[in-house]
N, C-alpha and C. Protein backbone atom coordinates (compact mmCIF):
# COMPACT_ATOMS: atom_id res chain seq x y z
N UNK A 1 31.82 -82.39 -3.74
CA UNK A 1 32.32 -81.89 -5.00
C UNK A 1 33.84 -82.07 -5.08
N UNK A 2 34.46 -82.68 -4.18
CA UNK A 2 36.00 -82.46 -3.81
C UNK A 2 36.87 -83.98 -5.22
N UNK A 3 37.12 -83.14 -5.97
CA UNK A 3 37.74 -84.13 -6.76
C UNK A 3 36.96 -83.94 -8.26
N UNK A 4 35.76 -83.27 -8.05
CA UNK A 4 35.28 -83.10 -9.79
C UNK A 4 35.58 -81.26 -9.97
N UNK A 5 35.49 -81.68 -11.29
CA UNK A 5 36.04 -80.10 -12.25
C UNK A 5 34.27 -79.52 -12.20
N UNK A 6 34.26 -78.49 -12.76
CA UNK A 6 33.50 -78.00 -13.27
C UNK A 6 33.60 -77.61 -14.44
N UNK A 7 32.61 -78.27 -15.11
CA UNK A 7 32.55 -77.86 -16.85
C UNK A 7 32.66 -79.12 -17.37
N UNK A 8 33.57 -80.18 -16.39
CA UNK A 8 33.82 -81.41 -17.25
C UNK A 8 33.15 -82.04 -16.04
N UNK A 9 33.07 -82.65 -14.72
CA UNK A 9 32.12 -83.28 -14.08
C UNK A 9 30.78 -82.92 -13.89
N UNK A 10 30.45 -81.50 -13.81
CA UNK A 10 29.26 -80.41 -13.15
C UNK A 10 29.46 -79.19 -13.62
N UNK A 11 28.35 -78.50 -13.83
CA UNK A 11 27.94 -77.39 -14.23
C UNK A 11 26.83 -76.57 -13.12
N UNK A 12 26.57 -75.40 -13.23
CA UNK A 12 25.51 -74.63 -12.51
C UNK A 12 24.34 -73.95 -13.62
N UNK A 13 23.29 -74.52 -12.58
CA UNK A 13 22.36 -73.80 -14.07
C UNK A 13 22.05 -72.59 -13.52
N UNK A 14 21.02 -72.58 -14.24
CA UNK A 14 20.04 -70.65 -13.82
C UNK A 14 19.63 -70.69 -12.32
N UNK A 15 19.52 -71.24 -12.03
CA UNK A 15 18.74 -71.28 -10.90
C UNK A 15 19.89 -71.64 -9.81
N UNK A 16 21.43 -71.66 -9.88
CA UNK A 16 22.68 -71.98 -9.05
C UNK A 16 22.57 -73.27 -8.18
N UNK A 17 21.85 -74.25 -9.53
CA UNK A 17 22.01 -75.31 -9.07
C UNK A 17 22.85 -76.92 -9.49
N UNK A 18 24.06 -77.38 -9.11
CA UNK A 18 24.43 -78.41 -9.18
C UNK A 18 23.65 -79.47 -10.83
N UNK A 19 24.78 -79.27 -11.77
CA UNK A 19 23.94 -80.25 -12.56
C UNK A 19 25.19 -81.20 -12.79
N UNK A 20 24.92 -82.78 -12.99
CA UNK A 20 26.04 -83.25 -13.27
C UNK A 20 26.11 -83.48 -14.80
N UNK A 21 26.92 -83.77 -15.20
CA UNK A 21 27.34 -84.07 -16.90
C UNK A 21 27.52 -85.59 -17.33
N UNK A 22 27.01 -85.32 -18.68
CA UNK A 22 27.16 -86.91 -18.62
C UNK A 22 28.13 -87.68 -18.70
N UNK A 23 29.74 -86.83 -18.87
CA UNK A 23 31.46 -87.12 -18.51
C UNK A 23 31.51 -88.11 -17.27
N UNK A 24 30.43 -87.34 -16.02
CA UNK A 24 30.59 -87.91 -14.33
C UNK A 24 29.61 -89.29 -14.29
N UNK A 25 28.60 -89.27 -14.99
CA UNK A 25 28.04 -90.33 -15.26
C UNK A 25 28.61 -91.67 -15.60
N UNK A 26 29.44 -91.24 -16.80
CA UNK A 26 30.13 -92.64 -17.36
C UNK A 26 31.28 -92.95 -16.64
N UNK A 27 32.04 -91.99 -15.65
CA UNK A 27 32.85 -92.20 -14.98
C UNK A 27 32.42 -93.30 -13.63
N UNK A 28 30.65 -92.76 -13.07
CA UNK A 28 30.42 -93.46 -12.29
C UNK A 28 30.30 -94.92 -12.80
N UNK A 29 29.57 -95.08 -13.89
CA UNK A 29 29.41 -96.41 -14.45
C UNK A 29 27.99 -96.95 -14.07
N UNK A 30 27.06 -95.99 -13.68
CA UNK A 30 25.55 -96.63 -13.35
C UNK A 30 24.62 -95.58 -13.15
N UNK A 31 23.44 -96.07 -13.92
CA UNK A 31 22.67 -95.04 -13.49
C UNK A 31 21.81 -94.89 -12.28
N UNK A 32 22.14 -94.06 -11.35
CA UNK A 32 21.44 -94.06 -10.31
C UNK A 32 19.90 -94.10 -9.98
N UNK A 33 19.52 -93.53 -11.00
CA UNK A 33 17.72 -93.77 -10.83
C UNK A 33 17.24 -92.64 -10.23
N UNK A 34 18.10 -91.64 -10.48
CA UNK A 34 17.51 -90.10 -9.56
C UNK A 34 17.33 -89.50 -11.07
N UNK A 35 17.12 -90.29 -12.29
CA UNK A 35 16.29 -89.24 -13.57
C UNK A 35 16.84 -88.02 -13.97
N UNK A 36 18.37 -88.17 -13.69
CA UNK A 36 19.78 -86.99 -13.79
C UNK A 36 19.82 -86.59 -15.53
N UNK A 37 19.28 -85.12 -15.57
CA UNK A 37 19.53 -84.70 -17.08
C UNK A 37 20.15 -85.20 -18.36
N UNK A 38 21.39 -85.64 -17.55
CA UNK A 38 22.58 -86.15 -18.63
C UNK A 38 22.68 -87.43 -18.69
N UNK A 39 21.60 -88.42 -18.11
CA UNK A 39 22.16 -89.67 -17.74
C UNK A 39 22.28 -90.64 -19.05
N UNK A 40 23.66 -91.24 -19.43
CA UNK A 40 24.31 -91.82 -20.67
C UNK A 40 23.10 -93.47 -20.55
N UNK A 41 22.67 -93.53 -19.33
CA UNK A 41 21.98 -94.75 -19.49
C UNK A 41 20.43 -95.19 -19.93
N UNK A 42 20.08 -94.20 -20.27
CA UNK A 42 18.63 -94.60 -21.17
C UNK A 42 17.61 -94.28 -19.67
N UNK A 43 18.23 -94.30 -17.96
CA UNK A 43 17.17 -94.38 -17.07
C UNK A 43 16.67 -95.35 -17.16
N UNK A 44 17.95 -96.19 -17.15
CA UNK A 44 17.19 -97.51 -16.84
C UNK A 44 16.94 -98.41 -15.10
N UNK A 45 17.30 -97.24 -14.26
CA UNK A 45 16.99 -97.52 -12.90
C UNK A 45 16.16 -96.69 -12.54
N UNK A 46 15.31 -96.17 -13.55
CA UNK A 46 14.75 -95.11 -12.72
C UNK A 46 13.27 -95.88 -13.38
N UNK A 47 12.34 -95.93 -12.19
CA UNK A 47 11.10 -96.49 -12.21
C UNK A 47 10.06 -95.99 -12.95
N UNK A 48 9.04 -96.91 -13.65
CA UNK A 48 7.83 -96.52 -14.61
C UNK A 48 7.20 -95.70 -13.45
N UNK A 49 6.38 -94.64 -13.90
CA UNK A 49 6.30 -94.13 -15.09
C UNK A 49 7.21 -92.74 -15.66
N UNK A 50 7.70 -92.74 -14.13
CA UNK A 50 8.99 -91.77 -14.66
C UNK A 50 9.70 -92.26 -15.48
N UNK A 51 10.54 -92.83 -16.13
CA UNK A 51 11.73 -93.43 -16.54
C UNK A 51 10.72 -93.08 -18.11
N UNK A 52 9.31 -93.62 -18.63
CA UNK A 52 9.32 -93.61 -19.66
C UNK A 52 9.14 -91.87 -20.41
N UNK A 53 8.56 -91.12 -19.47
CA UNK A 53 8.35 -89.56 -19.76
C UNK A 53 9.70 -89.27 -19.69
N UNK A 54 11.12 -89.57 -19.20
CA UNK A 54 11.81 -88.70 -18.94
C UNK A 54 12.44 -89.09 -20.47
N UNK A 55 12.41 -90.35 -20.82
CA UNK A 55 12.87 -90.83 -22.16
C UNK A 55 12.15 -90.45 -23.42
N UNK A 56 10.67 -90.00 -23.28
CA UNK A 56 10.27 -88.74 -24.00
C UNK A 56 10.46 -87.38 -24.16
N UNK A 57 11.02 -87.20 -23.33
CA UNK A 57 11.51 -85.31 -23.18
C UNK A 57 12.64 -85.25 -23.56
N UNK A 58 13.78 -86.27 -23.17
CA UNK A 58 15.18 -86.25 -23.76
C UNK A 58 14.71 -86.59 -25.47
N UNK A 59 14.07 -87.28 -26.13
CA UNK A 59 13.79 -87.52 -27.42
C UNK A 59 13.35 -86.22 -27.58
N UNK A 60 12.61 -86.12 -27.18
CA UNK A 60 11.80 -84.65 -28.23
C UNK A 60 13.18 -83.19 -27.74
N UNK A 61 13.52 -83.01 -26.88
CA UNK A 61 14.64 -81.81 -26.53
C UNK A 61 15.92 -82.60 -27.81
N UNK A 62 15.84 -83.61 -28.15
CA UNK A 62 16.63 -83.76 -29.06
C UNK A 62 16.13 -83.29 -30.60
N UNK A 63 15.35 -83.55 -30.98
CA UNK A 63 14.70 -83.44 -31.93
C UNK A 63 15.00 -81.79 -32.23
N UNK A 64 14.48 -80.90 -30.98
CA UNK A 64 14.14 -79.61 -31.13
C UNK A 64 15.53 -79.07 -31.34
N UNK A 65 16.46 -79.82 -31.17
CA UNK A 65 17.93 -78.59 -31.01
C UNK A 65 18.63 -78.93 -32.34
């Protein structure tokens, strides 16, 4: 964590766990393929058939808010 903020790299959820933002994302410049909440890249390293459900849940959690 040595070098990111919190609030603008990472956040803690309910459960006091590590979430990153999608600020640290675009900073990294790739999506890792670990299916990261915020990820700015569509999950496009992250393998069928995960990658296409996770791109349904971010659509519909969009929809709903």
């Amino acid at each position: 964590m040595k070098g990111l903020t919190e609030g603008t790299h990472f956040y803690y959820n309910e459960e006091g766990l590590v979430v990153l933002t999608e600020a640290y994302h675009l900073e990294k410049g790739y999506c890792c393929g670990n299916g990261c909440k915020h990820c700015p890249y569509d999950f496009e390293s992250v393998p069928e058939p995960r990658r296409s459900q996770l791109q349904k849940e971010k659509e519909s959690s969009q929809i709903n808010s």
